[in-house]
PDB file of N, CA and C in Angstrom:
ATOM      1  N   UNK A   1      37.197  88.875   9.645  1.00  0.00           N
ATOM      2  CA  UNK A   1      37.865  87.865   8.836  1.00  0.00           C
ATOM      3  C   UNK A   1      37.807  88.294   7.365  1.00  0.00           C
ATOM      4  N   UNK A   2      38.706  88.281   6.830  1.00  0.00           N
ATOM      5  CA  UNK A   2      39.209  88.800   5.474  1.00  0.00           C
ATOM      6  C   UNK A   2      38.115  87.967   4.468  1.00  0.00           C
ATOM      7  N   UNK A   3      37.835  88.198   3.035  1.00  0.00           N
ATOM      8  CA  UNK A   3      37.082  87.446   2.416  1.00  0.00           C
ATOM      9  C   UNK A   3      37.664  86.604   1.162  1.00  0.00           C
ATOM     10  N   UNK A   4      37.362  85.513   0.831  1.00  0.00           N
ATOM     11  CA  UNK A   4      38.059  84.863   0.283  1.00  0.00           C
ATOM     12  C   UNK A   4      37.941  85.551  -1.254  1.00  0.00           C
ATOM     13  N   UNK A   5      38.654  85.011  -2.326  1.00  0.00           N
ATOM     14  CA  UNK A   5      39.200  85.551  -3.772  1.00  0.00           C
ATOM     15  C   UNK A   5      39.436  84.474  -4.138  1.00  0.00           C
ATOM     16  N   UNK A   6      39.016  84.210  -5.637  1.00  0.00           N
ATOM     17  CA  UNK A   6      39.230  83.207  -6.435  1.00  0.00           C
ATOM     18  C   UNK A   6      38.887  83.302  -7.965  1.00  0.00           C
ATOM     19  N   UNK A   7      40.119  82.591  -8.319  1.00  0.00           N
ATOM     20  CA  UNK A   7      39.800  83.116  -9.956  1.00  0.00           C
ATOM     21  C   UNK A   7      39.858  82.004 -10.814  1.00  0.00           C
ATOM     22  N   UNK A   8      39.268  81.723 -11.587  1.00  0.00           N
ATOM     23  CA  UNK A   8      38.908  80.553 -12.585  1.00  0.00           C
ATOM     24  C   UNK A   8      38.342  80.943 -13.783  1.00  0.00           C
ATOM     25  N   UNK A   9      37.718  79.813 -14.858  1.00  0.00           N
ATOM     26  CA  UNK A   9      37.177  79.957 -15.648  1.00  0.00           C
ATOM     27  C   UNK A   9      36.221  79.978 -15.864  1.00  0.00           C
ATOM     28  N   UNK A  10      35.424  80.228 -16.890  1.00  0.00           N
ATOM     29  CA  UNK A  10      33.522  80.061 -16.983  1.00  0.00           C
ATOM     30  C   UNK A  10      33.499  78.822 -17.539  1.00  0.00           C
ATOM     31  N   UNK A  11      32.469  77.716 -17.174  1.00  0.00           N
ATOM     32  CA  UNK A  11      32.447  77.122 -17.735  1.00  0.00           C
ATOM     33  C   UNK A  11      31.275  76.795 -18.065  1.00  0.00           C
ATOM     34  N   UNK A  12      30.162  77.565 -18.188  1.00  0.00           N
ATOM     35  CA  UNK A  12      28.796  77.284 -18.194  1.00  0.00           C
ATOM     36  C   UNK A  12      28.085  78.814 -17.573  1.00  0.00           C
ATOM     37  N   UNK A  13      26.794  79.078 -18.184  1.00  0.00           N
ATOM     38  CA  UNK A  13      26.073  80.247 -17.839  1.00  0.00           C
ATOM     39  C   UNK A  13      24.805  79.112 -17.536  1.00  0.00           C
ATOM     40  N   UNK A  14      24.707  79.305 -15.514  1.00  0.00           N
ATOM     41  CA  UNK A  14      23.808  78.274 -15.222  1.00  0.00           C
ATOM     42  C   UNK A  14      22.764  79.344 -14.703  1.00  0.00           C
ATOM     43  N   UNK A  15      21.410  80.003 -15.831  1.00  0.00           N
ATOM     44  CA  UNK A  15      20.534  80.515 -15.046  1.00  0.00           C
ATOM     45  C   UNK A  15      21.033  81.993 -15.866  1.00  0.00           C
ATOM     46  N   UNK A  16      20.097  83.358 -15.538  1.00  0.00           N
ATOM     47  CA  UNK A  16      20.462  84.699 -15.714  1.00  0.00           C
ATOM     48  C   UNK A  16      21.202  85.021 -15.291  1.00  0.00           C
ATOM     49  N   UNK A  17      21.373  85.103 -13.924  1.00  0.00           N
ATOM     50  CA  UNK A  17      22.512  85.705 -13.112  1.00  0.00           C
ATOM     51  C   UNK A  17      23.540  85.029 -12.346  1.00  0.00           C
ATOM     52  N   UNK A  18      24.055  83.567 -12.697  1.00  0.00           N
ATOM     53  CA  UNK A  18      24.693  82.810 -12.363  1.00  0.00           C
ATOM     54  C   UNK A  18      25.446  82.508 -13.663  1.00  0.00           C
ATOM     55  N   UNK A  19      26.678  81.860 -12.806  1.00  0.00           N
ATOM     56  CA  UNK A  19      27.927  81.689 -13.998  1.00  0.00           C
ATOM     57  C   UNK A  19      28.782  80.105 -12.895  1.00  0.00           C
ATOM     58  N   UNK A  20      28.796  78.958 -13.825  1.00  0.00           N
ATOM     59  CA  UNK A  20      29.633  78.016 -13.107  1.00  0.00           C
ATOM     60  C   UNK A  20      30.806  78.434 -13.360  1.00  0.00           C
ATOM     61  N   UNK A  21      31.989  78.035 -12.057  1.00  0.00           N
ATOM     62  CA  UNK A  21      33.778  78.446 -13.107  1.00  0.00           C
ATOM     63  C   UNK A  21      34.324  77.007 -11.964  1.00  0.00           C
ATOM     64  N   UNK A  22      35.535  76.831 -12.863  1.00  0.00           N
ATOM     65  CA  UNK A  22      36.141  75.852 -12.575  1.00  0.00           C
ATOM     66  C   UNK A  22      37.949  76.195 -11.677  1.00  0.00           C
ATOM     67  N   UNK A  23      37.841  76.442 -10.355  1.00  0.00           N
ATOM     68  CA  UNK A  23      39.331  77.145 -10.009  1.00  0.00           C
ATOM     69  C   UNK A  23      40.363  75.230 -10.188  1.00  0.00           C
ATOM     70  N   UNK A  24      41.241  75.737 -10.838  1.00  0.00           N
ATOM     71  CA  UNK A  24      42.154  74.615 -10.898  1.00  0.00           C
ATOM     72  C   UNK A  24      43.549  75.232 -10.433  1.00  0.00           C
ATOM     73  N   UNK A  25      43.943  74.272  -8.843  1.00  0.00           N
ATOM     74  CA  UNK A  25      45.486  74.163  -8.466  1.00  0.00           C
ATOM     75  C   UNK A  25      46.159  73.189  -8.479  1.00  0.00           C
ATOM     76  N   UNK A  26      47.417  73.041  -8.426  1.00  0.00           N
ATOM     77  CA  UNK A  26      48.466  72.336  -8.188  1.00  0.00           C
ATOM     78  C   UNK A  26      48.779  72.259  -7.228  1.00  0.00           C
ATOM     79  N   UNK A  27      48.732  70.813  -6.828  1.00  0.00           N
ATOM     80  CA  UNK A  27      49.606  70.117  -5.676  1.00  0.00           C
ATOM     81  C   UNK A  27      50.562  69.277  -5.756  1.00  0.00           C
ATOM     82  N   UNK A  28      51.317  68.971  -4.846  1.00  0.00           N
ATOM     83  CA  UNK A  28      52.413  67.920  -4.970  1.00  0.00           C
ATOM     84  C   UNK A  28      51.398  66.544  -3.823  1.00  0.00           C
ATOM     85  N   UNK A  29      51.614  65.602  -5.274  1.00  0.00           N
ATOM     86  CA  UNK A  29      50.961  64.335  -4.320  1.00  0.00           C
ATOM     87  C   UNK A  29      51.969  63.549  -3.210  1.00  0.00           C
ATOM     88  N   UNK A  30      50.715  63.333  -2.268  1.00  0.00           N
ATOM     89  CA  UNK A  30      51.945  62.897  -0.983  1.00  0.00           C
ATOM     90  C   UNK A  30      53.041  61.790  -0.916  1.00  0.00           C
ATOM     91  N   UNK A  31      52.325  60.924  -1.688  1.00  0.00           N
ATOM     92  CA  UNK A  31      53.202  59.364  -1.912  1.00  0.00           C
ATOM     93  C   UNK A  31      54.480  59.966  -3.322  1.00  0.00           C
ATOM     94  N   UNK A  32      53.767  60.214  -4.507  1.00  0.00           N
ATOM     95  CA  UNK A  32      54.728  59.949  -5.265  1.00  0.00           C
ATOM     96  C   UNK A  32      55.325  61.439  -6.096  1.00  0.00           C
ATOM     97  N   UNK A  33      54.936  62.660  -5.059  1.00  0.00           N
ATOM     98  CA  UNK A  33      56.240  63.848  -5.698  1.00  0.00           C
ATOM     99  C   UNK A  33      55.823  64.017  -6.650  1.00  0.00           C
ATOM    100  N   UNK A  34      54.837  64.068  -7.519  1.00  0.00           N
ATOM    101  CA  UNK A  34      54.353  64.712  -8.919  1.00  0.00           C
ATOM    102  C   UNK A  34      53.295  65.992  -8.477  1.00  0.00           C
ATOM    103  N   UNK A  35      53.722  66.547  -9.163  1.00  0.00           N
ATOM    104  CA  UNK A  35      52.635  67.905  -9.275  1.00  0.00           C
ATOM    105  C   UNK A  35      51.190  67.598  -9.875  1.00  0.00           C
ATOM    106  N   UNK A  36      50.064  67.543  -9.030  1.00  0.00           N
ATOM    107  CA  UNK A  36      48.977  67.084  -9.688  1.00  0.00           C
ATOM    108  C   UNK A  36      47.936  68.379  -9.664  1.00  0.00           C
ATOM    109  N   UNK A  37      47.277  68.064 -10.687  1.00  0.00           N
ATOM    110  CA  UNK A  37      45.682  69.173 -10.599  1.00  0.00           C
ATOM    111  C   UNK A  37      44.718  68.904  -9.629  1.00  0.00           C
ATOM    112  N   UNK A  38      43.964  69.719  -9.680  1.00  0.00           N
ATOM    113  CA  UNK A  38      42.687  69.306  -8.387  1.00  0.00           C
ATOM    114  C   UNK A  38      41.879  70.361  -9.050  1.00  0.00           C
ATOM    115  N   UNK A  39      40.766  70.096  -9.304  1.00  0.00           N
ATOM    116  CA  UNK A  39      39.477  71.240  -9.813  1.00  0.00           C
ATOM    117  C   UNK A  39      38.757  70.924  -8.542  1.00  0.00           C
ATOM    118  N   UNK A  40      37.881  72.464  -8.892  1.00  0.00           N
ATOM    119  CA  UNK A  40      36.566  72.457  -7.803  1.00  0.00           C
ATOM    120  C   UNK A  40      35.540  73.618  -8.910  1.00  0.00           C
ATOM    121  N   UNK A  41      34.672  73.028  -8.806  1.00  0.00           N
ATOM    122  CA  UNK A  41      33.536  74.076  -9.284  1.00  0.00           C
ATOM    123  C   UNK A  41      32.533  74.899  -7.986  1.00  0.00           C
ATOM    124  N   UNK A  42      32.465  76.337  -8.998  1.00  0.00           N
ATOM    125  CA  UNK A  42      31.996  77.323  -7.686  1.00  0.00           C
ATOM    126  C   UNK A  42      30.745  77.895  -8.740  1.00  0.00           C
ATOM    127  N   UNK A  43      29.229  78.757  -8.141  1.00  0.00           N
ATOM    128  CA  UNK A  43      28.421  78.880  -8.525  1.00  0.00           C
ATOM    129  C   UNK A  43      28.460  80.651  -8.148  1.00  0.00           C
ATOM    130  N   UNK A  44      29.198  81.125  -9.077  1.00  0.00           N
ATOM    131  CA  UNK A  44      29.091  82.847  -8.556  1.00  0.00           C
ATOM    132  C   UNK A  44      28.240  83.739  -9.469  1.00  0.00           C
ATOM    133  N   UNK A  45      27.250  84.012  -8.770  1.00  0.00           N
ATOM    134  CA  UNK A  45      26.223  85.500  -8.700  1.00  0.00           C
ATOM    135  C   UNK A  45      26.760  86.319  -9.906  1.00  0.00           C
ATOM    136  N   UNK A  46      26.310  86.709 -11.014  1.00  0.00           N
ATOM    137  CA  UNK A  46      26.954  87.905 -11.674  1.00  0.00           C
ATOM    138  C   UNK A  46      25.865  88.624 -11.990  1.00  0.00           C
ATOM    139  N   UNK A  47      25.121  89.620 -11.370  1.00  0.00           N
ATOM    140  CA  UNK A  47      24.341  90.521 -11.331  1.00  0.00           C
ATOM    141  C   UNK A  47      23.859  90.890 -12.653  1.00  0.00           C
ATOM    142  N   UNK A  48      25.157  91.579 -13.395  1.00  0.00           N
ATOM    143  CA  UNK A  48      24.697  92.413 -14.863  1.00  0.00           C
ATOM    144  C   UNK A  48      24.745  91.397 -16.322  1.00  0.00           C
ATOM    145  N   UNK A  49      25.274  89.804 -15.723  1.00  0.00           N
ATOM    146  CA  UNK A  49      25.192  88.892 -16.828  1.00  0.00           C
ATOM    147  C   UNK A  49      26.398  88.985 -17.601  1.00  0.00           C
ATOM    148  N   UNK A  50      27.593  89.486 -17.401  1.00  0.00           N
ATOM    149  CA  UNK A  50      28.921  90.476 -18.151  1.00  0.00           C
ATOM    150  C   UNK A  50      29.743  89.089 -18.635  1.00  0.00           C
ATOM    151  N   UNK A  51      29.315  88.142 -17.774  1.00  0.00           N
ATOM    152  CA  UNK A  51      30.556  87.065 -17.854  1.00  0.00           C
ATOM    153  C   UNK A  51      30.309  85.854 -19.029  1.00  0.00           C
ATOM    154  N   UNK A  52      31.039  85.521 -19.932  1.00  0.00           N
ATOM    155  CA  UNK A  52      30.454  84.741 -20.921  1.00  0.00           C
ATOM    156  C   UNK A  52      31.493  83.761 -20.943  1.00  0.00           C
ATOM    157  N   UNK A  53      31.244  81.978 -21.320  1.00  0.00           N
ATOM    158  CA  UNK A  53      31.790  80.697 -21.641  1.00  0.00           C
ATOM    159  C   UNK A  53      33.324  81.183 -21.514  1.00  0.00           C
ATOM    160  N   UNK A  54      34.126  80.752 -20.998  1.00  0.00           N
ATOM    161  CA  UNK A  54      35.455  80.760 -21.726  1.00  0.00           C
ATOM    162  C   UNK A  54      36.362  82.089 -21.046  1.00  0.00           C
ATOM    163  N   UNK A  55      35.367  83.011 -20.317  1.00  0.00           N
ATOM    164  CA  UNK A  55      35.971  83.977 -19.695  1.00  0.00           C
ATOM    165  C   UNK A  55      37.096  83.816 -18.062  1.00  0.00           C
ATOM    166  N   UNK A  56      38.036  84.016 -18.259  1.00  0.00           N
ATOM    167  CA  UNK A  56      38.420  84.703 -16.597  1.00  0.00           C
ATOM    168  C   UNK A  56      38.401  85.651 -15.802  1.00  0.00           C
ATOM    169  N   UNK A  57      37.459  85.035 -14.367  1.00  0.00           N
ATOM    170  CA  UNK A  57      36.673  85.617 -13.931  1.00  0.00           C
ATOM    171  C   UNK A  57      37.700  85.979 -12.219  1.00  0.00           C
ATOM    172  N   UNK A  58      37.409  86.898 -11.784  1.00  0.00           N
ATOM    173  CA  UNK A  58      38.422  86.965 -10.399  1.00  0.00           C
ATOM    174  C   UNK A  58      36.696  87.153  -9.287  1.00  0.00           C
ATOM    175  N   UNK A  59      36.314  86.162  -8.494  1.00  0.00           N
ATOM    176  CA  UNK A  59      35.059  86.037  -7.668  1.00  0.00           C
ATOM    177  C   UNK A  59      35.770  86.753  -5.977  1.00  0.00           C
ATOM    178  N   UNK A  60      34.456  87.076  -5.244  1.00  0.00           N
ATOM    179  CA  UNK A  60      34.865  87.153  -3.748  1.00  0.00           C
ATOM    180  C   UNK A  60      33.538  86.308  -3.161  1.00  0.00           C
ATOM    181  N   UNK A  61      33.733  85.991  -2.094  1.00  0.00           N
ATOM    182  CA  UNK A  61      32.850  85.899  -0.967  1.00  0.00           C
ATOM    183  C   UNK A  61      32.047  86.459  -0.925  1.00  0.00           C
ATOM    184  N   UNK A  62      30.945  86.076  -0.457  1.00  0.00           N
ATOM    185  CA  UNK A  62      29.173  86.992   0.046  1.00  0.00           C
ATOM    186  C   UNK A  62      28.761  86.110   0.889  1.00  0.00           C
ATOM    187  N   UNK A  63      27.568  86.694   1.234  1.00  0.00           N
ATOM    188  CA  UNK A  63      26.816  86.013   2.082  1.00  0.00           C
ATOM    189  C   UNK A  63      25.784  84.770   1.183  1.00  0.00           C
ATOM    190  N   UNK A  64      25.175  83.986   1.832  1.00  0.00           N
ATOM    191  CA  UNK A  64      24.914  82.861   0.764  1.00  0.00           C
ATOM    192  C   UNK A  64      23.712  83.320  -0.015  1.00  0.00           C
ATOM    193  N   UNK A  65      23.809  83.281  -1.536  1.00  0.00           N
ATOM    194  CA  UNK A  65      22.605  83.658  -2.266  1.00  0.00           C
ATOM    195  C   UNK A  65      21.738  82.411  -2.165  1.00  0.00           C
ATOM    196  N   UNK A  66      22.429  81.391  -2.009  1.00  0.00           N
ATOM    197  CA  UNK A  66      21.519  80.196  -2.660  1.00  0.00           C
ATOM    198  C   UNK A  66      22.241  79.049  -1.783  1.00  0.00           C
ATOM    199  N   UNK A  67      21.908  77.641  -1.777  1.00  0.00           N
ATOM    200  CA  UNK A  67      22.422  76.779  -1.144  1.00  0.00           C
ATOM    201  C   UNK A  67      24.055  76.394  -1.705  1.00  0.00           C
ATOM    202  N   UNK A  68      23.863  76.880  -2.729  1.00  0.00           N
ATOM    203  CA  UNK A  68      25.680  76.096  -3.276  1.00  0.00           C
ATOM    204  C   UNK A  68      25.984  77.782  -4.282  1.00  0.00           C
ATOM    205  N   UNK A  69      25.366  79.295  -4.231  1.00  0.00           N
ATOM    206  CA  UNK A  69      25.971  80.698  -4.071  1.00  0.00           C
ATOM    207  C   UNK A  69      26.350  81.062  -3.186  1.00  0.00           C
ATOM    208  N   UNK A  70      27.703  80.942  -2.937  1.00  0.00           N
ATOM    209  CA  UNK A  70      28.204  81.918  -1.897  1.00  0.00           C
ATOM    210  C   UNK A  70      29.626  83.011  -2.406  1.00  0.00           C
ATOM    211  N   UNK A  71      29.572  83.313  -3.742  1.00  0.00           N
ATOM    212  CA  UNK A  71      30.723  84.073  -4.346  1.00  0.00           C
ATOM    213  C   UNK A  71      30.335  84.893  -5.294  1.00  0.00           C
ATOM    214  N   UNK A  72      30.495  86.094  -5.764  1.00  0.00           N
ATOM    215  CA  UNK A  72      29.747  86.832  -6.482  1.00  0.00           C
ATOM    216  C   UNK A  72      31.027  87.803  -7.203  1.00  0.00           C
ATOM    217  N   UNK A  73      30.552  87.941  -8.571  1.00  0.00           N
ATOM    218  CA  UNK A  73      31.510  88.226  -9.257  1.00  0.00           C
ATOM    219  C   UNK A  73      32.211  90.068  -8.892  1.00  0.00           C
ATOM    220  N   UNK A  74      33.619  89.757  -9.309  1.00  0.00           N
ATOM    221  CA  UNK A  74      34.397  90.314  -8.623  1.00  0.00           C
ATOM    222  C   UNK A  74      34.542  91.568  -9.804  1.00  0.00           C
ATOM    223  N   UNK A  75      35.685  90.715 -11.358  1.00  0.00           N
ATOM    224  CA  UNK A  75      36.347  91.547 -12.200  1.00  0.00           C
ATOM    225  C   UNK A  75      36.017  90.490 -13.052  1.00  0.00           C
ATOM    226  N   UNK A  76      36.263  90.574 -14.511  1.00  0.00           N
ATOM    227  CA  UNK A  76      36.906  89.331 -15.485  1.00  0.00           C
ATOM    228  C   UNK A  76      37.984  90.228 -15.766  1.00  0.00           C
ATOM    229  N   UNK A  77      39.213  89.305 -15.420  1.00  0.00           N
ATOM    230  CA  UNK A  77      40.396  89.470 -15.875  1.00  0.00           C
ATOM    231  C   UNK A  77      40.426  89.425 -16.990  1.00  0.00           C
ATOM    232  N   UNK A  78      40.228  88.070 -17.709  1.00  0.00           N
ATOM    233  CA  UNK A  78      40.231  88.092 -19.465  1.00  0.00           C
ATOM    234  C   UNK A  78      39.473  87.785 -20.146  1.00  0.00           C
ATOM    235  N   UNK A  79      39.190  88.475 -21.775  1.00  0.00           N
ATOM    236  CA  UNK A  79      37.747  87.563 -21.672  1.00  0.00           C
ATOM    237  C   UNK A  79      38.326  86.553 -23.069  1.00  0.00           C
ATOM    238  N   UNK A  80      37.330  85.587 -22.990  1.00  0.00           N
ATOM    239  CA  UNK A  80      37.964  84.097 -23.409  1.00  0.00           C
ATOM    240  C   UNK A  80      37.505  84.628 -25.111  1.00  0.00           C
ATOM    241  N   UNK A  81      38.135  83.522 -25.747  1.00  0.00           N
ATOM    242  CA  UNK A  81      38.284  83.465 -27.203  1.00  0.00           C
ATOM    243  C   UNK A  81      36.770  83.163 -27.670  1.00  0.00           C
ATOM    244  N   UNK A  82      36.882  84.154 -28.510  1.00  0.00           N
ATOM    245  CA  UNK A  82      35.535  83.725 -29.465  1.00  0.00           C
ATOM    246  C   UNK A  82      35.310  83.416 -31.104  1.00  0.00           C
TER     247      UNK A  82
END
């Protein structure tokens, strides 16, 4: 089974080697046809600490580091404004 990919923002450096990010999509709501947001926050592993506030980050799948680690950093696509 293929491994999942996900890319979001930093929104917090929780710990040394942990980074919170926030993936935000768009849906169309069922009743009334508007395009709505939906966030989810994910707790991904970043080994060398590379990822800082404000960055975009591209995560994969792992095996579980921790009870709520299961994604570990991938690339940062961009890194955020400072």
């Amino acid at each position: 089974m293929p491994k999942r990919q996900i890319t979001g923002t930093v929104i917090k450096i929780a710990g040394e080697k942990t980074a919170t990010i926030v993936v935000e999509r768009k849906v169309i709501h069922p009743r009334y046809h508007k395009t709505v947001k939906r966030f989810k926050k994910y707790l991904i592993h970043d080994e060398k600490a590379t990822a800082k506030v404000g960055d975009t980050i591209s995560a994969i799948e792992c095996r579980p580091m921790s009870k709520r680690k299961t994604f570990r950093l991938l690339e940062i696509v961009k890194q955020g404004e400072e």
